[in-house]
Structures are given as C-alpha cells and as structure tokens.
N, C-alpha and C. Protein backbone atom coordinates (compact mmCIF):
# COMPACT_ATOMS: atom_id res chain seq x y z
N UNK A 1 87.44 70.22 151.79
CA UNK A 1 86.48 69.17 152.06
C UNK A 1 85.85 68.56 150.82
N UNK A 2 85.44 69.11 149.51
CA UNK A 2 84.90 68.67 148.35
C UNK A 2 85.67 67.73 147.63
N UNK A 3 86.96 68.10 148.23
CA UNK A 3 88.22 66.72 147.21
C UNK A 3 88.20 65.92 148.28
N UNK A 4 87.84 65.85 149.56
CA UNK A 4 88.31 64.75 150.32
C UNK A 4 86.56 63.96 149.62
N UNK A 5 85.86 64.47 149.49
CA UNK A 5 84.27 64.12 149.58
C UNK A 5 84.37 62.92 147.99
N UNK A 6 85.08 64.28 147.23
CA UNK A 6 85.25 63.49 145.84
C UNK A 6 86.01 62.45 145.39
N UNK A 7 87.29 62.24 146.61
CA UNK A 7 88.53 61.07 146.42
C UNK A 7 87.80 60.05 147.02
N UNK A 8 86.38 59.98 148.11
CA UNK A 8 86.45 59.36 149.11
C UNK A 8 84.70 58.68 147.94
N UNK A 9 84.44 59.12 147.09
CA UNK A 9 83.20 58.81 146.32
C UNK A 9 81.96 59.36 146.94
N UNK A 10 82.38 60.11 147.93
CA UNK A 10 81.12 60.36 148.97
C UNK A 10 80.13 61.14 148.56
N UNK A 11 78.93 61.21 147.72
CA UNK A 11 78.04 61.76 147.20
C UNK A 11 77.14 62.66 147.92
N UNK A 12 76.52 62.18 149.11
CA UNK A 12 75.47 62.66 150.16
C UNK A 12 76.28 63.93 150.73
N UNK A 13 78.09 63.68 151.06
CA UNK A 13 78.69 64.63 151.77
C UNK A 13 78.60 65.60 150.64
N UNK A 14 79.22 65.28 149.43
CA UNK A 14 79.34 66.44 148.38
C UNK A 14 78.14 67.30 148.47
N UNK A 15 77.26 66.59 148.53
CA UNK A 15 75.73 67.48 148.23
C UNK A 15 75.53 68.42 149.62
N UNK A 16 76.11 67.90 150.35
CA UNK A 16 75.81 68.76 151.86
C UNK A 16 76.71 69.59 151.40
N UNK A 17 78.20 69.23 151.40
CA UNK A 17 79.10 70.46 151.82
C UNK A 17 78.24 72.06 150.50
N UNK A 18 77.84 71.08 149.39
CA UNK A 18 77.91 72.42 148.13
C UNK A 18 76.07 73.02 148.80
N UNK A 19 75.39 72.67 149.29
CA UNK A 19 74.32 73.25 149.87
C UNK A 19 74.77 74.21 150.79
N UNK A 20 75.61 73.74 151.49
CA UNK A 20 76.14 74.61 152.65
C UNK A 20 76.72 76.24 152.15
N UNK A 21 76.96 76.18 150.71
CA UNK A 21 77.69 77.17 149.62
C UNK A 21 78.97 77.77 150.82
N UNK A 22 79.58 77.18 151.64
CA UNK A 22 81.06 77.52 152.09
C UNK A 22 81.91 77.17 151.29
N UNK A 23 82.05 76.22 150.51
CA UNK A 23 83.04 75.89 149.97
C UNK A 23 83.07 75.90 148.17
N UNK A 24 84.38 76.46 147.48
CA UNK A 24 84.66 76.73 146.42
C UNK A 24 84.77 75.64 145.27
N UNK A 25 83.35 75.31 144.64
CA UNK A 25 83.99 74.07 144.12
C UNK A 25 84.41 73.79 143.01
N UNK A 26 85.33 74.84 142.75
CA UNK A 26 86.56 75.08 142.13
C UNK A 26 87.80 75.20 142.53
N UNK A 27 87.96 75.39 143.69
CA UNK A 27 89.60 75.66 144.79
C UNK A 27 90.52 74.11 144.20
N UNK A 28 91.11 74.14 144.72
CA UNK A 28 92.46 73.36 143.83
C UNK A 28 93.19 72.96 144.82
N UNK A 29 94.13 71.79 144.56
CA UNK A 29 95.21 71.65 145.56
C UNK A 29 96.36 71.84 145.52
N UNK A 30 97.24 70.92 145.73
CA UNK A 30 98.77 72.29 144.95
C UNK A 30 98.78 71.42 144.10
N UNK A 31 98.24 70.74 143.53
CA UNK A 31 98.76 70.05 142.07
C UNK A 31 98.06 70.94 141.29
N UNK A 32 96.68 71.14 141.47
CA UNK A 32 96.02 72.11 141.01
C UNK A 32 94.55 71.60 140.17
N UNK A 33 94.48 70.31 141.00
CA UNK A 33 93.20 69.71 141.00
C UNK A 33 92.14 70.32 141.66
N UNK A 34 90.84 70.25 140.63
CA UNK A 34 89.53 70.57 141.04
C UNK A 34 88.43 69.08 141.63
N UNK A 35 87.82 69.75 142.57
CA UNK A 35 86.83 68.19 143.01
C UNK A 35 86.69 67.59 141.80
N UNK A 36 86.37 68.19 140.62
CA UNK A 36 85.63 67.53 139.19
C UNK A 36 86.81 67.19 138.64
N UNK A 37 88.26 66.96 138.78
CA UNK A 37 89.20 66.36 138.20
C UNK A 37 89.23 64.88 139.01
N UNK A 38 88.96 65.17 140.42
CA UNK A 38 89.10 63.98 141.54
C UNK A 38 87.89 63.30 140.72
N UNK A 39 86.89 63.82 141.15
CA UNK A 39 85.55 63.03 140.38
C UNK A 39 85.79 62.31 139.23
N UNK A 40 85.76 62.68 138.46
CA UNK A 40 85.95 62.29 137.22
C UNK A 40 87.37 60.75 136.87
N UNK A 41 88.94 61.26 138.03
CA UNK A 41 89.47 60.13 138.15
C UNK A 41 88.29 59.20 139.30
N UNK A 42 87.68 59.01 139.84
CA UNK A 42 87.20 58.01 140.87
C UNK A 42 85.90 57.53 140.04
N UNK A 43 85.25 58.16 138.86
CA UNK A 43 84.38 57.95 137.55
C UNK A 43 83.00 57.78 138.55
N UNK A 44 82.74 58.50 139.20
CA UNK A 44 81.51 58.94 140.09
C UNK A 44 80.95 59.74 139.05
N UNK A 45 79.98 58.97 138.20
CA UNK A 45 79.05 59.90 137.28
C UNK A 45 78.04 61.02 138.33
N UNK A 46 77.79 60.45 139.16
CA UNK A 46 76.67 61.54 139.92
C UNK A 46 77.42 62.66 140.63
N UNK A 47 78.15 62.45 140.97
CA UNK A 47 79.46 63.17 141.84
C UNK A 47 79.99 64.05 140.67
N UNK A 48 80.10 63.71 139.30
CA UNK A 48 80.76 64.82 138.08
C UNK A 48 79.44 65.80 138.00
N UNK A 49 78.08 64.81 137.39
CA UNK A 49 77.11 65.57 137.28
C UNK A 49 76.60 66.63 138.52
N UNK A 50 76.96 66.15 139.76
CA UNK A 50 76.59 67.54 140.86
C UNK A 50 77.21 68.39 140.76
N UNK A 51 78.88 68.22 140.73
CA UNK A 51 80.20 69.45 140.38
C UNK A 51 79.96 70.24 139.28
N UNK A 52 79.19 69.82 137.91
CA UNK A 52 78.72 70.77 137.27
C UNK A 52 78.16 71.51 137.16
N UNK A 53 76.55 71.19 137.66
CA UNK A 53 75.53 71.70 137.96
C UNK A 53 75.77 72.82 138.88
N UNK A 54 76.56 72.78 140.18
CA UNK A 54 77.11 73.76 140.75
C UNK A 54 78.17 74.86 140.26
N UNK A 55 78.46 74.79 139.31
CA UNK A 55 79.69 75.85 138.70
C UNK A 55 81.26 75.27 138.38
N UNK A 56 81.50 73.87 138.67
CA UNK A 56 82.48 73.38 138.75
C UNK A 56 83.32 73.67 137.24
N UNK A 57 83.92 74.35 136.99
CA UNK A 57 84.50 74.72 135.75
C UNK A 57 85.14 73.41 134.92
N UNK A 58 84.91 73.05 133.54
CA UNK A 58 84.74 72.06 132.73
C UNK A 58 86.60 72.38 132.14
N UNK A 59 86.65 73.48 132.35
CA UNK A 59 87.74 73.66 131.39
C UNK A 59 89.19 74.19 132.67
N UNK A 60 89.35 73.79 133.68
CA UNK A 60 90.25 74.11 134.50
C UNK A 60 91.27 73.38 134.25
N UNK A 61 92.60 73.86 134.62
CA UNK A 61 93.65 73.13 134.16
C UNK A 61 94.57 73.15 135.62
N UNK A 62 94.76 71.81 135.55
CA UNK A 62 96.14 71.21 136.56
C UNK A 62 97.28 71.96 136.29
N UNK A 63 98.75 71.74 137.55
CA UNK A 63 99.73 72.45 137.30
C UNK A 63 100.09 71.51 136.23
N UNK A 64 100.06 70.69 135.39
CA UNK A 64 100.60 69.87 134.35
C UNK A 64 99.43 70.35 132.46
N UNK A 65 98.47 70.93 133.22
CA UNK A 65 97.64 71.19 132.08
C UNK A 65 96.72 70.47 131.78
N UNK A 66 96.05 69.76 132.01
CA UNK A 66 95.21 68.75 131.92
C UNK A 66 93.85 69.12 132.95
N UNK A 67 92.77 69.43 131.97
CA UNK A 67 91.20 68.98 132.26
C UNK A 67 91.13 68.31 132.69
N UNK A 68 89.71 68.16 133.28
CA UNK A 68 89.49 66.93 133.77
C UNK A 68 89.09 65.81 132.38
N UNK A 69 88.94 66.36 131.24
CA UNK A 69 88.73 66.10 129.82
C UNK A 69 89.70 65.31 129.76
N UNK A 70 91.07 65.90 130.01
CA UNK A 70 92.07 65.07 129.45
C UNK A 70 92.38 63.39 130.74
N UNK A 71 91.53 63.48 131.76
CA UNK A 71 91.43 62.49 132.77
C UNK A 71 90.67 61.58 132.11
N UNK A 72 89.42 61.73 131.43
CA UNK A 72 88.49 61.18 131.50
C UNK A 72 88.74 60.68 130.86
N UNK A 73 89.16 60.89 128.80
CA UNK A 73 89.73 60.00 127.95
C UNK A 73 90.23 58.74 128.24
N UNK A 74 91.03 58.87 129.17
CA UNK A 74 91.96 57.89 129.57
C UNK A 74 91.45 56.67 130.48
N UNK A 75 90.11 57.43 131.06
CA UNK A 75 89.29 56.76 132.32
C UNK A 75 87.87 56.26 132.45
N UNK A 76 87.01 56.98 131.94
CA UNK A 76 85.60 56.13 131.49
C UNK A 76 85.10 57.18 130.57
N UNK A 77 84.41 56.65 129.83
CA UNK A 77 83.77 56.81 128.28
C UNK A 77 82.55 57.37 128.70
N UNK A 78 82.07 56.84 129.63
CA UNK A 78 80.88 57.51 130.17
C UNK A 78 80.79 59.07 130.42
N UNK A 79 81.65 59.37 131.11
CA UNK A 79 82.24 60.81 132.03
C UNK A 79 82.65 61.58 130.99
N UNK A 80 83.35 61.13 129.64
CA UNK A 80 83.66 61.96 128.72
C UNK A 80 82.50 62.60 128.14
N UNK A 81 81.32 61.64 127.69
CA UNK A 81 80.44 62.01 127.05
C UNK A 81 79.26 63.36 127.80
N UNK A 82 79.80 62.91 129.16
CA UNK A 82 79.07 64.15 129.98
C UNK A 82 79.79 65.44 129.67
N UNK A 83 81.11 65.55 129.79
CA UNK A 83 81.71 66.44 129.91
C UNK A 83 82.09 67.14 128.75
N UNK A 84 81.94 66.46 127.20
CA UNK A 84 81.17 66.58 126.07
C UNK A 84 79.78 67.75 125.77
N UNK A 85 79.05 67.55 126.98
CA UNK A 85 77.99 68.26 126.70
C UNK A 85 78.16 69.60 127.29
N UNK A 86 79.13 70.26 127.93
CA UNK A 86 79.54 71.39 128.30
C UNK A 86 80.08 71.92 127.37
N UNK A 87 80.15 73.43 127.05
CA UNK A 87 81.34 73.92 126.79
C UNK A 87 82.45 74.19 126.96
N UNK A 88 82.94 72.70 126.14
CA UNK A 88 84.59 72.33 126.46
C UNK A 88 85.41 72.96 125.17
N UNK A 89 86.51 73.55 125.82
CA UNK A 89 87.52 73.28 124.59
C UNK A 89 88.30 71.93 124.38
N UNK A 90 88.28 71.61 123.44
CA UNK A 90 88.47 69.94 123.08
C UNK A 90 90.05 70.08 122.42
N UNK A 91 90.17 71.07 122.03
CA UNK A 91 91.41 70.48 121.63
C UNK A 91 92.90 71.73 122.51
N UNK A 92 92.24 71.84 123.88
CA UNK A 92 93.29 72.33 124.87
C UNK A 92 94.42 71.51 124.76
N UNK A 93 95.61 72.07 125.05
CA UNK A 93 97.05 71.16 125.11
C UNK A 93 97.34 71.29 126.79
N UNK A 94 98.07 69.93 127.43
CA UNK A 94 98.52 70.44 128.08
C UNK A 94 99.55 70.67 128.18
N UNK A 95 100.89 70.74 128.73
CA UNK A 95 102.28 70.89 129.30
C UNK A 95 102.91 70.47 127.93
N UNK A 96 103.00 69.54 127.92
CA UNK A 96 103.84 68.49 126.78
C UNK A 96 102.97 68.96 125.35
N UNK A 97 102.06 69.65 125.04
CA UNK A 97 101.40 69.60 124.25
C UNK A 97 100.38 68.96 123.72
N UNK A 98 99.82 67.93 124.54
CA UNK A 98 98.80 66.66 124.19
C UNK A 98 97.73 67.58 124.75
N UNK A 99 96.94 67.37 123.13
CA UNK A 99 95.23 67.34 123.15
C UNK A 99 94.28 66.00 124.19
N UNK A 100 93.60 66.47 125.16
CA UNK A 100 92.57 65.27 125.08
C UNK A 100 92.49 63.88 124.16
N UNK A 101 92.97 64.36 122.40
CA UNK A 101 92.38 63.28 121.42
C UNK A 101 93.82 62.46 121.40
N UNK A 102 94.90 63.21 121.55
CA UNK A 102 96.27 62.49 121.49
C UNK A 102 95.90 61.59 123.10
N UNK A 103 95.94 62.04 123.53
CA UNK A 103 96.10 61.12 125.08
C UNK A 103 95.10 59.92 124.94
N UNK A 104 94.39 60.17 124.41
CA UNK A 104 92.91 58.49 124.05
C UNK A 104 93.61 57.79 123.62
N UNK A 105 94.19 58.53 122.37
CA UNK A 105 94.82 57.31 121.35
C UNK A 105 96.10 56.32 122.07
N UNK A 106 97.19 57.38 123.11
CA UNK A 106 98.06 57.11 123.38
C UNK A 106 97.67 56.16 124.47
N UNK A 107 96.47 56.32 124.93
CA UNK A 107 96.08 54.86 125.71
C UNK A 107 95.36 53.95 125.72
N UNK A 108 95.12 54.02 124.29
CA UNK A 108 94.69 52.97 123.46
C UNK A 108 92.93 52.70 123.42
N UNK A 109 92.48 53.93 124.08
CA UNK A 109 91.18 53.62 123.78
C UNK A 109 90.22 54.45 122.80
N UNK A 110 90.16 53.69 121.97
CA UNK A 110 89.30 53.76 120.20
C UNK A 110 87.73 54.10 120.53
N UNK A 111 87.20 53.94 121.81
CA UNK A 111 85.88 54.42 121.73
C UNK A 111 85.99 56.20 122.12
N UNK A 112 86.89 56.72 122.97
CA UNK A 112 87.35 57.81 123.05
C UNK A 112 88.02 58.64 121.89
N UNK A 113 88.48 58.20 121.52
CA UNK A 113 89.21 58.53 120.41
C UNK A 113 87.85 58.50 119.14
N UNK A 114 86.97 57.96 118.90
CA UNK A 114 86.12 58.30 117.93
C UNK A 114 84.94 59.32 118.24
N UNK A 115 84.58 59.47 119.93
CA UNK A 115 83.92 60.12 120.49
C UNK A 115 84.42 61.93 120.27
N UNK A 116 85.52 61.74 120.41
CA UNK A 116 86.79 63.25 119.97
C UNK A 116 85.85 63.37 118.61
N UNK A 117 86.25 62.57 117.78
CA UNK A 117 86.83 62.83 116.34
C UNK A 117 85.31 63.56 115.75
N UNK A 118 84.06 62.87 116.68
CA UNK A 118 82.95 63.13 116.22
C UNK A 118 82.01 64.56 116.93
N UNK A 119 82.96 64.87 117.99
CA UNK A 119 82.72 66.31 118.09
C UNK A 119 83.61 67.19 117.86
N UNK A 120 84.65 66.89 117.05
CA UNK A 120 84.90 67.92 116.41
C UNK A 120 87.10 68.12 116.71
C-alpha cells in the first residue's frame, strides 16, 4: 500500500497507512523498490520527507543497484539535497558500476553534479 500511496502522490494516505505502523516502509517490490525510491521518482518532497522521518532507509538498493540517490540526480535537485542531509553513501555503485556523481553528469545535469562534488 505505501508504493501504491507513493506512485499515486498520495500524501494524507501515506501518513495514515505509516500511523497505522502495519506496514514496512521499507518492503520492496520485485524490482526492489522502496516507497522512498517511488517518492523520490514522482519528486513529492513531503512524501520523501515523511518516508524518512519514519525509518525509510536512505541507502537501499534496487535489483539494478541504485538508491533512491542515484534516482534523484537524474530527477529533481531539490530531493537530492534532502537526501544529502542523511547519512548517505555518495559514492555507492550500482550494477554497471555508476556512482550517483557519474549518472548526473551522464544526464547532463551540472547543478547535481556540483551538489556531489561539494559533499564530497
């Protein structure tokens, strides 16, 4: 229910279902997405910021290897800088070997790519 809540932008539901504490909001699908990977592609800043606050793990990896870190680069600048303020490992690889900072560059966005460079 938290990925349908999180694909669907639905904020009010997210906050119910994670009050309700039934549901894992970390569980995965078979790709091996977390609500906060969905979140983060649909760039629902309030919807990332609740998944955290609740335990939503910053550093989980897809069956391909990829954070939701390595989503966000690619997807809003905003969401990175949140996910920035966790303890992230920044320079995780996934599958193919791409860092978070390779994947910015490789999609051409220079405000991501300096945001990397300046934490490290």
């Amino acid at each position: 229910p938290l990925h349908y809540a999180a694909a669907g932008a639905y904020l009010k539901v997210a906050r119910r279902l994670l009050k309700m504490k039934k549901y894992d909001v970390n569980a995965r699908t078979k790709e091996g997405w977390t609500p906060l990977h969905i979140a983060v592609i649909q760039k629902v800043r309030a919807l990332v910021e609740l998944l955290l606050v609740n335990g939503a793990k910053l550093n989980a990896t897809d069956n391909y290897g990829w954070t939701p870190l390595h989503l966000a680069v690619k997807n809003n600048v905003e969401i990175l800088n949140i996910l920035l303020e966790g303890n992230y490992i920044i320079k995780r690889v996934d599958c193919d070997g791409c860092t978070p900072l390779i994947g910015a560059a490789a999609a051409g966005s220079t405000a991501a790519v300096e945001i990397l460079l300046d934490h490290g």
